[in-house]
PDB file of N, CA and C in Angstrom:
ATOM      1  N   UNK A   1      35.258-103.399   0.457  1.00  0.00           N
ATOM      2  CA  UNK A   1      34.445-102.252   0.625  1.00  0.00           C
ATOM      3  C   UNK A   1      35.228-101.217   1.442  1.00  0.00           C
ATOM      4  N   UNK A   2      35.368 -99.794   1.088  1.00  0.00           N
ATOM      5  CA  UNK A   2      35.911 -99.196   1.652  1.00  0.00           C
ATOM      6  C   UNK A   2      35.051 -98.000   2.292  1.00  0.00           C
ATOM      7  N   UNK A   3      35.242 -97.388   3.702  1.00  0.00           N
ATOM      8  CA  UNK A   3      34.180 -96.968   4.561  1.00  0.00           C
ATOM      9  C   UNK A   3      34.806 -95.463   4.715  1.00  0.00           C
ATOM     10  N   UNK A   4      34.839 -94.690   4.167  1.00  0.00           N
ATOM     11  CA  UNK A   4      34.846 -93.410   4.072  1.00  0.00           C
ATOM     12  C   UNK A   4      33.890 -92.306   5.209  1.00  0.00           C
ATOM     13  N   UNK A   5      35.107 -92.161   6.338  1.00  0.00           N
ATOM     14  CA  UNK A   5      34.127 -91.402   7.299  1.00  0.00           C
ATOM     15  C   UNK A   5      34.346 -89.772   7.247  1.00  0.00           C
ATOM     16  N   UNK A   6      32.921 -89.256   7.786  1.00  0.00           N
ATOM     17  CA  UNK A   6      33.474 -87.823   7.585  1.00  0.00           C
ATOM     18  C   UNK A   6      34.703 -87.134   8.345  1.00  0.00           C
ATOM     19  N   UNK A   7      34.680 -85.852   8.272  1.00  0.00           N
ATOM     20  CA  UNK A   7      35.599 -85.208   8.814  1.00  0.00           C
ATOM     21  C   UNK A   7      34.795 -84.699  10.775  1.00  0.00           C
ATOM     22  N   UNK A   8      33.340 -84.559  10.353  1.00  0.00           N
ATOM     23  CA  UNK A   8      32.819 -84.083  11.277  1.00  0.00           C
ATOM     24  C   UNK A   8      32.435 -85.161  12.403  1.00  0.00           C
ATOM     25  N   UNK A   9      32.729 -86.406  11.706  1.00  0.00           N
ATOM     26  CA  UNK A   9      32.436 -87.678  12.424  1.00  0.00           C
ATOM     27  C   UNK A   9      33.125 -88.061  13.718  1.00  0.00           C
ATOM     28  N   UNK A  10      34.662 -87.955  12.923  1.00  0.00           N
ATOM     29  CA  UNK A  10      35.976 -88.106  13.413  1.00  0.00           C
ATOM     30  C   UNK A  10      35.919 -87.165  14.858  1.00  0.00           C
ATOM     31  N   UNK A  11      35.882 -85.914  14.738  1.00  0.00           N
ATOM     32  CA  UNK A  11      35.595 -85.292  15.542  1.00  0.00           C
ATOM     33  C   UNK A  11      34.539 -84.885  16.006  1.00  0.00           C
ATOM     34  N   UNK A  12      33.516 -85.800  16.398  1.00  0.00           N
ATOM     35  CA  UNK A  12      32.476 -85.621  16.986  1.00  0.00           C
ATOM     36  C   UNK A  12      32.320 -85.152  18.714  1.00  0.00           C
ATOM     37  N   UNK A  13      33.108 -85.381  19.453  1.00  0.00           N
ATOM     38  CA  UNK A  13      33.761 -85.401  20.991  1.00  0.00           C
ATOM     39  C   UNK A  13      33.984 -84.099  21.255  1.00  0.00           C
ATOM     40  N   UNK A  14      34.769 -83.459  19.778  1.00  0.00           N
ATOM     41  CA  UNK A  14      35.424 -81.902  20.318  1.00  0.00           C
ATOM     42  C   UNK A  14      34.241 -81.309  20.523  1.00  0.00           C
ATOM     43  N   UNK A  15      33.534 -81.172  19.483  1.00  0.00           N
ATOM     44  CA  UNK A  15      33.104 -80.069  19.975  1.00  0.00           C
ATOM     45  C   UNK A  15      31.800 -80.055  21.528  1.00  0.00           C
ATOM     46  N   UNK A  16      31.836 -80.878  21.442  1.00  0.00           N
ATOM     47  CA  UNK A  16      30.953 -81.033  23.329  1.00  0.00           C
ATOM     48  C   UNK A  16      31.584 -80.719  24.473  1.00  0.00           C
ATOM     49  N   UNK A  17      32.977 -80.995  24.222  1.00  0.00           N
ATOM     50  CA  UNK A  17      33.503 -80.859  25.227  1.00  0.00           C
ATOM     51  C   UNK A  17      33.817 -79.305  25.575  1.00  0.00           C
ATOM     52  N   UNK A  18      33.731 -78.588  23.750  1.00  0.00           N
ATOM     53  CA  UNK A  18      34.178 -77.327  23.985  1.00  0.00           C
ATOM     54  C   UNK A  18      32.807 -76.649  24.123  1.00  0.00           C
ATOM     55  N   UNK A  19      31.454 -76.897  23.683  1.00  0.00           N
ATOM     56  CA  UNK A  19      30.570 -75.966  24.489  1.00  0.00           C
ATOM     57  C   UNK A  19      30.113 -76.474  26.115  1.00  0.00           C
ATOM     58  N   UNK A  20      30.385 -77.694  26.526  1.00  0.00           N
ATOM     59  CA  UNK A  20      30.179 -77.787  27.864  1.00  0.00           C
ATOM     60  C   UNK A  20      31.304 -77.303  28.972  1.00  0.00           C
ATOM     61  N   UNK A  21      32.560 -76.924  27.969  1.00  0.00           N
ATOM     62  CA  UNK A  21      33.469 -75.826  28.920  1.00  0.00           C
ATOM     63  C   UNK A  21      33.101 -74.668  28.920  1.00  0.00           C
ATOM     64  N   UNK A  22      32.495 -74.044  27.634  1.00  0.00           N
ATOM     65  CA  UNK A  22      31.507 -72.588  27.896  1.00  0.00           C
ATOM     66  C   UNK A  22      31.137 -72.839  28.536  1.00  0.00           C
ATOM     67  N   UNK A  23      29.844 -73.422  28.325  1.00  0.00           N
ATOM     68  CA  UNK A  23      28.935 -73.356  29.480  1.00  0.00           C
ATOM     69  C   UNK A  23      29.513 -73.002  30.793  1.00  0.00           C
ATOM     70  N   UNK A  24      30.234 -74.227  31.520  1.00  0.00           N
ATOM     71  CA  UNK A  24      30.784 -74.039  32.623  1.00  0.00           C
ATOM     72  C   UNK A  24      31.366 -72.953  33.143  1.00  0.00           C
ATOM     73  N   UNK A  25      31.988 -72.067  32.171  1.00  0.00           N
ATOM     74  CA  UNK A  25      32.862 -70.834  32.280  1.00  0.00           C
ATOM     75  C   UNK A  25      31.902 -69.718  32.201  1.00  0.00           C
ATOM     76  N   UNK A  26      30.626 -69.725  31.749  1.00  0.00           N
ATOM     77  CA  UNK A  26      29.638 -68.870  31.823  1.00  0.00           C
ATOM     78  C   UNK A  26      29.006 -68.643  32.961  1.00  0.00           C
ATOM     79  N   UNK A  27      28.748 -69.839  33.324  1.00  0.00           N
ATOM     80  CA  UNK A  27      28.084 -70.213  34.697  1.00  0.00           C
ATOM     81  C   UNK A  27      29.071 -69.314  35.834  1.00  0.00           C
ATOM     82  N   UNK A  28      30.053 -69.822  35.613  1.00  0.00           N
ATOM     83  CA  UNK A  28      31.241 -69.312  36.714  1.00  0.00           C
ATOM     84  C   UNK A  28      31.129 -67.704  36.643  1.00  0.00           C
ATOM     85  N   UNK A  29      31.097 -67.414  35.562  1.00  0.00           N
ATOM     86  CA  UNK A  29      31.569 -65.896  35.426  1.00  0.00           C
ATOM     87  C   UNK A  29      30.221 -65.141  35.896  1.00  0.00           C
ATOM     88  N   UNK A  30      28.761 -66.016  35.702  1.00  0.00           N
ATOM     89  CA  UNK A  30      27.683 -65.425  36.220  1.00  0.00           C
ATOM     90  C   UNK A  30      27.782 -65.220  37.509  1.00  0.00           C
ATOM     91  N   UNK A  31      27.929 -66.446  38.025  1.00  0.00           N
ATOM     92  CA  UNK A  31      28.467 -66.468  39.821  1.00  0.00           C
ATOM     93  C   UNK A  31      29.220 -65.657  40.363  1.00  0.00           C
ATOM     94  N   UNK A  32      30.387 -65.346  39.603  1.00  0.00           N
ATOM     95  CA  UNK A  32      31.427 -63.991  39.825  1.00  0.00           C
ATOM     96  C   UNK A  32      30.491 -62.434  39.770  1.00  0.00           C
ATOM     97  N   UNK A  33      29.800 -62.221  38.973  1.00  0.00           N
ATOM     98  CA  UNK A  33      29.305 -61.062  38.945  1.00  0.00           C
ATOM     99  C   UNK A  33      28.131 -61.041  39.663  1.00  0.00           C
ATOM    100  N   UNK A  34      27.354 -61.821  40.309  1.00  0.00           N
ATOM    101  CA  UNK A  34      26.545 -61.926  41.078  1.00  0.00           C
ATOM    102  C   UNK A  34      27.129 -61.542  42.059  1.00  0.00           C
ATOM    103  N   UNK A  35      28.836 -61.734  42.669  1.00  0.00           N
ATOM    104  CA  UNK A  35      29.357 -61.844  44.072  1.00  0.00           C
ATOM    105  C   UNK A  35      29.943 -60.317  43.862  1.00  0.00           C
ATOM    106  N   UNK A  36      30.266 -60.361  42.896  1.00  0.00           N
ATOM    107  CA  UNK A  36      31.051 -58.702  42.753  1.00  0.00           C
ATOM    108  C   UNK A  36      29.619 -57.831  43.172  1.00  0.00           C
ATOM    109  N   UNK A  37      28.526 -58.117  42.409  1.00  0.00           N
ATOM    110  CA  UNK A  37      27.692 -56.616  42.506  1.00  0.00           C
ATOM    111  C   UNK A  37      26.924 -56.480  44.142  1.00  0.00           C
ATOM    112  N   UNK A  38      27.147 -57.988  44.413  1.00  0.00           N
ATOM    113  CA  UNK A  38      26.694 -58.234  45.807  1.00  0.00           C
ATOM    114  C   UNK A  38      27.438 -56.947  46.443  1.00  0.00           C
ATOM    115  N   UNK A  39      28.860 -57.455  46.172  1.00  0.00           N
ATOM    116  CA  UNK A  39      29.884 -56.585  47.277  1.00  0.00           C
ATOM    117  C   UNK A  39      29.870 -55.231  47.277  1.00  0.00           C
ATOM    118  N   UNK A  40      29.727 -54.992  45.572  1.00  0.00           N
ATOM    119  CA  UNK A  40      29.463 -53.574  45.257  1.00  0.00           C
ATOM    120  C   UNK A  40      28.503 -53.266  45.983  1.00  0.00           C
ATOM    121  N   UNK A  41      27.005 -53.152  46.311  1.00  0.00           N
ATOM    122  CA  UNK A  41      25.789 -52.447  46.488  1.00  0.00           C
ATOM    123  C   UNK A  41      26.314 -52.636  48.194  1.00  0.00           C
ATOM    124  N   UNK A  42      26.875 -53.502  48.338  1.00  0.00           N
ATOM    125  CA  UNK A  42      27.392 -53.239  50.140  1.00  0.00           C
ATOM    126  C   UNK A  42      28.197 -52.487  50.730  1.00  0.00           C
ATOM    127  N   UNK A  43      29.212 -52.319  49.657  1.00  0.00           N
ATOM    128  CA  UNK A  43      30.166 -50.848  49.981  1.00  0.00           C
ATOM    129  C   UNK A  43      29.301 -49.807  49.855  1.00  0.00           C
ATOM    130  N   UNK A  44      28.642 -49.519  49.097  1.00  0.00           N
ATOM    131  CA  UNK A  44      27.813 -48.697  48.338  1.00  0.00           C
ATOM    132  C   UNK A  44      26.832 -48.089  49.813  1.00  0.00           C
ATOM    133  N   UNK A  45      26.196 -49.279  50.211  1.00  0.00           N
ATOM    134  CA  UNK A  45      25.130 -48.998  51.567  1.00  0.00           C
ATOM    135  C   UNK A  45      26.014 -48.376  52.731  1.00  0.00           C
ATOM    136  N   UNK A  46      27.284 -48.844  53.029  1.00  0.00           N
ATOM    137  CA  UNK A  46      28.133 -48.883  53.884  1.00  0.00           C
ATOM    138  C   UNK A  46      28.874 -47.784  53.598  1.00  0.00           C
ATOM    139  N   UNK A  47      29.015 -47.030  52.680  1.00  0.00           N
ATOM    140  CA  UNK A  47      29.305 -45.383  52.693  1.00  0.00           C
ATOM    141  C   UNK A  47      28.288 -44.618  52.649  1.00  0.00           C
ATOM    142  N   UNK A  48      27.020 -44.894  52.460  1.00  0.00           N
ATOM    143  CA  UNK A  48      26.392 -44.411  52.385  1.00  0.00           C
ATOM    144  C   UNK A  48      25.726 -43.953  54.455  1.00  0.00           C
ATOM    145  N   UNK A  49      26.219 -45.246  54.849  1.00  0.00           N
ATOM    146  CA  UNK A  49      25.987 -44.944  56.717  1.00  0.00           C
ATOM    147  C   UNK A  49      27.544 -44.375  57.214  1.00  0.00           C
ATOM    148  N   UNK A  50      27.936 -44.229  56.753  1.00  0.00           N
ATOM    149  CA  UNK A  50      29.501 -43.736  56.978  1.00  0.00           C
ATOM    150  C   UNK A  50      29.511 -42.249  56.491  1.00  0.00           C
ATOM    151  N   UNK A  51      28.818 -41.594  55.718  1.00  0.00           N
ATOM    152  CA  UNK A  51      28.278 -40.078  55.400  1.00  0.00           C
ATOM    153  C   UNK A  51      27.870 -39.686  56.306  1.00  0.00           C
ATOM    154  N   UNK A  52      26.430 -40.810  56.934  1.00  0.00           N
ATOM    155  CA  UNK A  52      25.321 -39.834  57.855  1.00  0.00           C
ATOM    156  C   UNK A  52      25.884 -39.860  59.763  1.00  0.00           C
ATOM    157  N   UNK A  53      27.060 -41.484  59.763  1.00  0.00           N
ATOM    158  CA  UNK A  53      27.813 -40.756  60.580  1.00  0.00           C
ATOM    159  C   UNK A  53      28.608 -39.763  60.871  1.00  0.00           C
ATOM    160  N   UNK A  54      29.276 -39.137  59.855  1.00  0.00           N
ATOM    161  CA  UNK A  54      30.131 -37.916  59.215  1.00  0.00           C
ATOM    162  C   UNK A  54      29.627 -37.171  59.131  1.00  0.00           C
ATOM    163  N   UNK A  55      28.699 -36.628  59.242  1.00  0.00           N
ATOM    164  CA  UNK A  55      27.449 -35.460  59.287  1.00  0.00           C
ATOM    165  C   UNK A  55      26.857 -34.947  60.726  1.00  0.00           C
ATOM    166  N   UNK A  56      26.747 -36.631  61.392  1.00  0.00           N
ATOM    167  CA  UNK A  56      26.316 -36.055  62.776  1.00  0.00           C
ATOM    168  C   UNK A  56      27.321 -35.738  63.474  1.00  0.00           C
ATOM    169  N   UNK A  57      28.804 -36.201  63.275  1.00  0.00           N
ATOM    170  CA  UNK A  57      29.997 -35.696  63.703  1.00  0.00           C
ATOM    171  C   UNK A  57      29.934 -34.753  63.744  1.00  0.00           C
ATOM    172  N   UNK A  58      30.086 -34.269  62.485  1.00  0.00           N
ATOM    173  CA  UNK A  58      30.286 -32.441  61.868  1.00  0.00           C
ATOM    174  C   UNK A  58      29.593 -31.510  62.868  1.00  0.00           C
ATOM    175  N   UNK A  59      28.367 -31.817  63.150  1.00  0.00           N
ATOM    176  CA  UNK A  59      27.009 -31.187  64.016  1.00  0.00           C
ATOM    177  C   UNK A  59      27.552 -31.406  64.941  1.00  0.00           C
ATOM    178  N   UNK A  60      27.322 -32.228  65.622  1.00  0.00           N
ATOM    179  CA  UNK A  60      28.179 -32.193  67.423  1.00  0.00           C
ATOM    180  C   UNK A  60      29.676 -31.204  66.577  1.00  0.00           C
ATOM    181  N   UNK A  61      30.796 -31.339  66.473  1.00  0.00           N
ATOM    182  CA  UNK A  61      31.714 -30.712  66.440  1.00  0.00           C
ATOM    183  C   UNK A  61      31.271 -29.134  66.564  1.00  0.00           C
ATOM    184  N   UNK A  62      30.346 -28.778  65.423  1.00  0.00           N
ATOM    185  CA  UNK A  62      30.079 -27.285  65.132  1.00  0.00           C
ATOM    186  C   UNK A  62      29.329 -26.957  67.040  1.00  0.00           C
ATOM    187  N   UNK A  63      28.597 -28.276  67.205  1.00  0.00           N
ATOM    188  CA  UNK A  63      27.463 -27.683  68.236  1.00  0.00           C
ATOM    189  C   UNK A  63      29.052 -27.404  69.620  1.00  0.00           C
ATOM    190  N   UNK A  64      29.853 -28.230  69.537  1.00  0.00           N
ATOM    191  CA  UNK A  64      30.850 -28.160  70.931  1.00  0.00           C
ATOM    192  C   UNK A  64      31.905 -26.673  70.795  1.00  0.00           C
ATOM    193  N   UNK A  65      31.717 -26.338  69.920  1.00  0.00           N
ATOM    194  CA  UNK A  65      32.741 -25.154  68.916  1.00  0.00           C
ATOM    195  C   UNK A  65      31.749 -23.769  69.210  1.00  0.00           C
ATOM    196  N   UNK A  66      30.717 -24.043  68.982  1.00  0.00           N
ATOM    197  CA  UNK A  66      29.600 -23.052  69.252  1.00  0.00           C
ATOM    198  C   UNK A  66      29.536 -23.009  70.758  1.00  0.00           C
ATOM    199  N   UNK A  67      29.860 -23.825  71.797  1.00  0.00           N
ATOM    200  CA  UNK A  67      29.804 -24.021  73.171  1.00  0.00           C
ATOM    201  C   UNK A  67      30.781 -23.288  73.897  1.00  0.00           C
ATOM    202  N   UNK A  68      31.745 -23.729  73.313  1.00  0.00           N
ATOM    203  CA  UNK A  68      33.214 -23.283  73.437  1.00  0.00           C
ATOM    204  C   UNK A  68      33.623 -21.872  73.093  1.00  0.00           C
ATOM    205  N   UNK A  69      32.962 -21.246  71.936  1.00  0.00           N
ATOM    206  CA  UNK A  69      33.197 -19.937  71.797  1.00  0.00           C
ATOM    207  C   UNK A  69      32.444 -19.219  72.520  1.00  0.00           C
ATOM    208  N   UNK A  70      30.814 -19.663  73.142  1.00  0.00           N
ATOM    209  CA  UNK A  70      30.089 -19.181  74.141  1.00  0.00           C
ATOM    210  C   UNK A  70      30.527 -18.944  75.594  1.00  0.00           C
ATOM    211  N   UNK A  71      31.585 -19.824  76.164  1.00  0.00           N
ATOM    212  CA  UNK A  71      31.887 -19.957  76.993  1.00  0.00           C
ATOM    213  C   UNK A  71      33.092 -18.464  76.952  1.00  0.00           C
ATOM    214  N   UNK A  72      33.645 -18.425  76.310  1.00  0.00           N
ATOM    215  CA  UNK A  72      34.836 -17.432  76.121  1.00  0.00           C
ATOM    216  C   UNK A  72      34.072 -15.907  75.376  1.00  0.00           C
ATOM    217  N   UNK A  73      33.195 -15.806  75.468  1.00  0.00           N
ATOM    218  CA  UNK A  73      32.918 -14.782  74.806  1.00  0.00           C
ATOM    219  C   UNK A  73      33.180 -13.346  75.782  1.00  0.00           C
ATOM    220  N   UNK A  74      33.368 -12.198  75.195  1.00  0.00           N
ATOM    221  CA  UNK A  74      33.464 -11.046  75.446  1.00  0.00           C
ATOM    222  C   UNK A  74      32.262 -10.657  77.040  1.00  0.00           C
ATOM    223  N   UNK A  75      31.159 -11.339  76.659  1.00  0.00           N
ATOM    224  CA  UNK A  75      29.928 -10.558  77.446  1.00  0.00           C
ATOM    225  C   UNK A  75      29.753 -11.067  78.964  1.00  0.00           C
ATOM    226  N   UNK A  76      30.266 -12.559  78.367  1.00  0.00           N
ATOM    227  CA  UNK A  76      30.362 -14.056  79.533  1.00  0.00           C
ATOM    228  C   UNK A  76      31.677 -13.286  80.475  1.00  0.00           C
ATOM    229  N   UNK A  77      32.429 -13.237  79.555  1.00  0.00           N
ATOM    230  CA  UNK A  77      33.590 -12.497  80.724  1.00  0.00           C
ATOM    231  C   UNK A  77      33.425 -11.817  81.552  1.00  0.00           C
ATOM    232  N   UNK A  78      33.121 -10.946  80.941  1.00  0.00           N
ATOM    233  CA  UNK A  78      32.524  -9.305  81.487  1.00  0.00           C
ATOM    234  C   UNK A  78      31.586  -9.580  82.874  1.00  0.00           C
ATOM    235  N   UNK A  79      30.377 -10.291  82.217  1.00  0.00           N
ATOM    236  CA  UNK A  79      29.664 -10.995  83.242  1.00  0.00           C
ATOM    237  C   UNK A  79      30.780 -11.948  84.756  1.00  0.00           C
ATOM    238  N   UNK A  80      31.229 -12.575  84.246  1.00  0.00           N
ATOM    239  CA  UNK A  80      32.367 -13.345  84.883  1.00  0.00           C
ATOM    240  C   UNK A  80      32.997 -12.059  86.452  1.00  0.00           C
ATOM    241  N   UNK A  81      33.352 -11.521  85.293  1.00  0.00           N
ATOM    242  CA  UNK A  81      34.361 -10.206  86.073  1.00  0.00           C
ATOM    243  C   UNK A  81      33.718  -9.361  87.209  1.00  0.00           C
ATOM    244  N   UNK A  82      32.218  -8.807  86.776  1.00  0.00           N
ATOM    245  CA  UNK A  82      31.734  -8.042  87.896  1.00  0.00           C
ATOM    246  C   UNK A  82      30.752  -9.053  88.811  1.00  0.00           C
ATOM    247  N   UNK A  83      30.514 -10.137  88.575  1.00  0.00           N
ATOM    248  CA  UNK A  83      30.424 -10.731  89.477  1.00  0.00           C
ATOM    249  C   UNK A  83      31.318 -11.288  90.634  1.00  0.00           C
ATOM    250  N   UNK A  84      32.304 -11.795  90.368  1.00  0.00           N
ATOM    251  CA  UNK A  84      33.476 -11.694  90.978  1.00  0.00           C
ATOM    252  C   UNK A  84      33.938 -10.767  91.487  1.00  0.00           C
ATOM    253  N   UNK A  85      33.545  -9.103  91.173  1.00  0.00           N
ATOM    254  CA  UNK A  85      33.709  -7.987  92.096  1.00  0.00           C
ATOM    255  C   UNK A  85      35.627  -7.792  91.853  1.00  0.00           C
ATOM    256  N   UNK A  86      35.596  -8.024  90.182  1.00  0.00           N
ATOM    257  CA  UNK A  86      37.264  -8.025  90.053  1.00  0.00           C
ATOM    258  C   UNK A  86      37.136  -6.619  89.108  1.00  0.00           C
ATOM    259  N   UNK A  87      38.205  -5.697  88.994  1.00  0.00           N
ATOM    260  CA  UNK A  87      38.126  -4.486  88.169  1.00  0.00           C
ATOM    261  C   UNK A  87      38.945  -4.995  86.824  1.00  0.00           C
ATOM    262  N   UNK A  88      38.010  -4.233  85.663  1.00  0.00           N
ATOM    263  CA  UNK A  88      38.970  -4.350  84.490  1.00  0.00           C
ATOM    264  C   UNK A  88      39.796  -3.565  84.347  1.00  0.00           C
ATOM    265  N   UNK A  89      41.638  -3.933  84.555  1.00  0.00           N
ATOM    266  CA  UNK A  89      42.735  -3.135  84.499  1.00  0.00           C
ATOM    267  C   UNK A  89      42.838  -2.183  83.066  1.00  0.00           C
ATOM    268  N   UNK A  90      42.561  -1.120  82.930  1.00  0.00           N
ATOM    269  CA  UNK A  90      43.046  -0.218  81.468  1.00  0.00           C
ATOM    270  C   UNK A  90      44.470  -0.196  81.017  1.00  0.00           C
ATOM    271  N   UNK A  91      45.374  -0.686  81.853  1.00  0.00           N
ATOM    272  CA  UNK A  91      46.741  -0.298  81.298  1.00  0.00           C
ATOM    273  C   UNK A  91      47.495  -1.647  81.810  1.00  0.00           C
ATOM    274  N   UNK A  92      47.165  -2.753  81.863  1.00  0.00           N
ATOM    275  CA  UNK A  92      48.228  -3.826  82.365  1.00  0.00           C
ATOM    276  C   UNK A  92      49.409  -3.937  82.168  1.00  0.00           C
ATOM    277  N   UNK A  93      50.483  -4.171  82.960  1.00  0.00           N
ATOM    278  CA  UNK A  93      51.735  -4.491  83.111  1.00  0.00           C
ATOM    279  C   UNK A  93      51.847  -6.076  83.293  1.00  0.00           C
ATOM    280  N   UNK A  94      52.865  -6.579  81.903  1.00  0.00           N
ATOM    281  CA  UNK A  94      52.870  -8.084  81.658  1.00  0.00           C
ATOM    282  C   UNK A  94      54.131  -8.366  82.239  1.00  0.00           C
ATOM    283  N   UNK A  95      54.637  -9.502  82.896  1.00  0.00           N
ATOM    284  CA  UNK A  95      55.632  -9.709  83.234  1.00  0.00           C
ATOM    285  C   UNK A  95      56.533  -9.978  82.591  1.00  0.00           C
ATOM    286  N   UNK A  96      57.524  -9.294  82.845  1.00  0.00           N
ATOM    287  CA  UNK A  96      59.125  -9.397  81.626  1.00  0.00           C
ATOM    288  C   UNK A  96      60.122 -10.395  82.125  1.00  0.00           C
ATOM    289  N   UNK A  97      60.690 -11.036  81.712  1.00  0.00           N
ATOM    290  CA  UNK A  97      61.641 -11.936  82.363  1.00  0.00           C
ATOM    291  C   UNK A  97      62.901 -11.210  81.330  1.00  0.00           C
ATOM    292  N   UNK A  98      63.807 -10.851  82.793  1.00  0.00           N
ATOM    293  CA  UNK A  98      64.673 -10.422  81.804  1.00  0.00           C
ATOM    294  C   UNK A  98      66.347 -11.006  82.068  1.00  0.00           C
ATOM    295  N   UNK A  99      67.354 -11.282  81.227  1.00  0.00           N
ATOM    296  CA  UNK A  99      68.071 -12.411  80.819  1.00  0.00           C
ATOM    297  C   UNK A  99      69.074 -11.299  81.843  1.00  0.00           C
ATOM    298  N   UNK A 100      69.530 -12.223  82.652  1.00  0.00           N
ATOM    299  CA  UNK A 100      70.999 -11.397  83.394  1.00  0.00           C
ATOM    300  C   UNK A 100      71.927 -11.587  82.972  1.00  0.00           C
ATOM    301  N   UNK A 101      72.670 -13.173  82.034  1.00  0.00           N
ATOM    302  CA  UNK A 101      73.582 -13.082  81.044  1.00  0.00           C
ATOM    303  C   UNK A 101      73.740 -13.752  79.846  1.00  0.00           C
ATOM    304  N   UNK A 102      73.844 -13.074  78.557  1.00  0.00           N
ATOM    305  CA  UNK A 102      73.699 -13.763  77.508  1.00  0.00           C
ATOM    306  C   UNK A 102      75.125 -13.802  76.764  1.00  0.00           C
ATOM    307  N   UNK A 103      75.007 -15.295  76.329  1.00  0.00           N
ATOM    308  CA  UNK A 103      76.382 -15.765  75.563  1.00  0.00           C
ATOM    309  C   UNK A 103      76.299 -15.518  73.808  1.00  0.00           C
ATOM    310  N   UNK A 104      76.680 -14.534  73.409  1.00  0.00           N
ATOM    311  CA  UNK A 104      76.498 -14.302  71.997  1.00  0.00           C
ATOM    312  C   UNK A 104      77.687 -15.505  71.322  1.00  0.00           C
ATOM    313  N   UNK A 105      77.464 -16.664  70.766  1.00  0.00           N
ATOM    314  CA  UNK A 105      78.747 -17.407  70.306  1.00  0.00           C
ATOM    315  C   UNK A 105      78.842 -16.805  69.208  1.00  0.00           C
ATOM    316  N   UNK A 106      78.617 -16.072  68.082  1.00  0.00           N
ATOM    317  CA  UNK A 106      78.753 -15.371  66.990  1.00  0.00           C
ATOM    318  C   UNK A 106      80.153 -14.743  67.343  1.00  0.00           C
ATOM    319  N   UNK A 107      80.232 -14.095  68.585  1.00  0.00           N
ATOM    320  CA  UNK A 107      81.306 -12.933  68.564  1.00  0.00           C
ATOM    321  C   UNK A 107      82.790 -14.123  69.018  1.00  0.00           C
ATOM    322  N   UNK A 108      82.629 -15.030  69.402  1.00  0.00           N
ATOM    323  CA  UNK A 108      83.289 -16.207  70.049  1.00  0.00           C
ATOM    324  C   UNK A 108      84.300 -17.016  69.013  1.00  0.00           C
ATOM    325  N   UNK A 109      83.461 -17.346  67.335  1.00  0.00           N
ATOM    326  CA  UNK A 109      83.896 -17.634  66.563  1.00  0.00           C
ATOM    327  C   UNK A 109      83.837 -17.127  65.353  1.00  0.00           C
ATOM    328  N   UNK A 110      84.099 -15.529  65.322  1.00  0.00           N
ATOM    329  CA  UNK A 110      84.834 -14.546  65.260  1.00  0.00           C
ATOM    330  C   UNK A 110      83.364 -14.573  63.388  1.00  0.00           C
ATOM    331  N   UNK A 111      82.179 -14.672  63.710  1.00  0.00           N
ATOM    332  CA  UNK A 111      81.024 -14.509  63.207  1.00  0.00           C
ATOM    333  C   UNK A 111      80.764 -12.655  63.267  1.00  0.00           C
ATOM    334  N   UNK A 112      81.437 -11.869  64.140  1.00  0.00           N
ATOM    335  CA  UNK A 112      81.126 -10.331  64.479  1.00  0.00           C
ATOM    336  C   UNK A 112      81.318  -9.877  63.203  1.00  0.00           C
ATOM    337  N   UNK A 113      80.016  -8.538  63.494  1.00  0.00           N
ATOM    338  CA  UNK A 113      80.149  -7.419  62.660  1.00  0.00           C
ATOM    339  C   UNK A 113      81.148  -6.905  62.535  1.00  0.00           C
TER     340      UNK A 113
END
């Protein structure tokens, strides 16, 4: 008697082994994108508090800039000045520093007009 087995018989093993490696690799890759979008929506939150610190920066900066130009202003001075009982000079004389001897090396290594 001769026992003629199928083809699908023979290989009955493969194919289990190859959808229980899907599987497994599905599973995995679900787990992966679960951890990615995790990370994603956390960067995501975490620039999103990294803006509204960057904003209140900006505000203090503008508010210390606004302080700072108050402090120096034209009127503040002025104010400054006649309280102090100091006169505003119309014609000031700035101090000149002036050079008693200068070494032209141009004329030295023969660079002259």
């Amino acid at each position: 008697m001769t026992i003629i087995q199928n083809k699908i018989q023979k290989t009955n093993g493969n194919p289990k082994i190859l959808i229980s490696s899907l599987i497994v690799i599905l599973i995995m890759l679900s787990i992966s994108g679960i951890f990615v979008y995790n990370q994603t929506v956390n960067i995501n939150h975490n620039i999103e508090k990294e803006k509204i610190v960057l904003r209140d920066a900006e505000v203090k900066n503008a508010e210390l800039k606004n302080n700072i130009y108050g402090m120096f202003s034209q009127e503040k001075t002025l104010a400054v000045v006649t309280n102090s009982a100091l006169v505003v000079e119309k014609n000031p004389k700035y101090l000149k520093i002036q050079q008693t001897a200068s070494l032209d090396i141009s004329k030295e290594i023969g660079l002259a007009r």
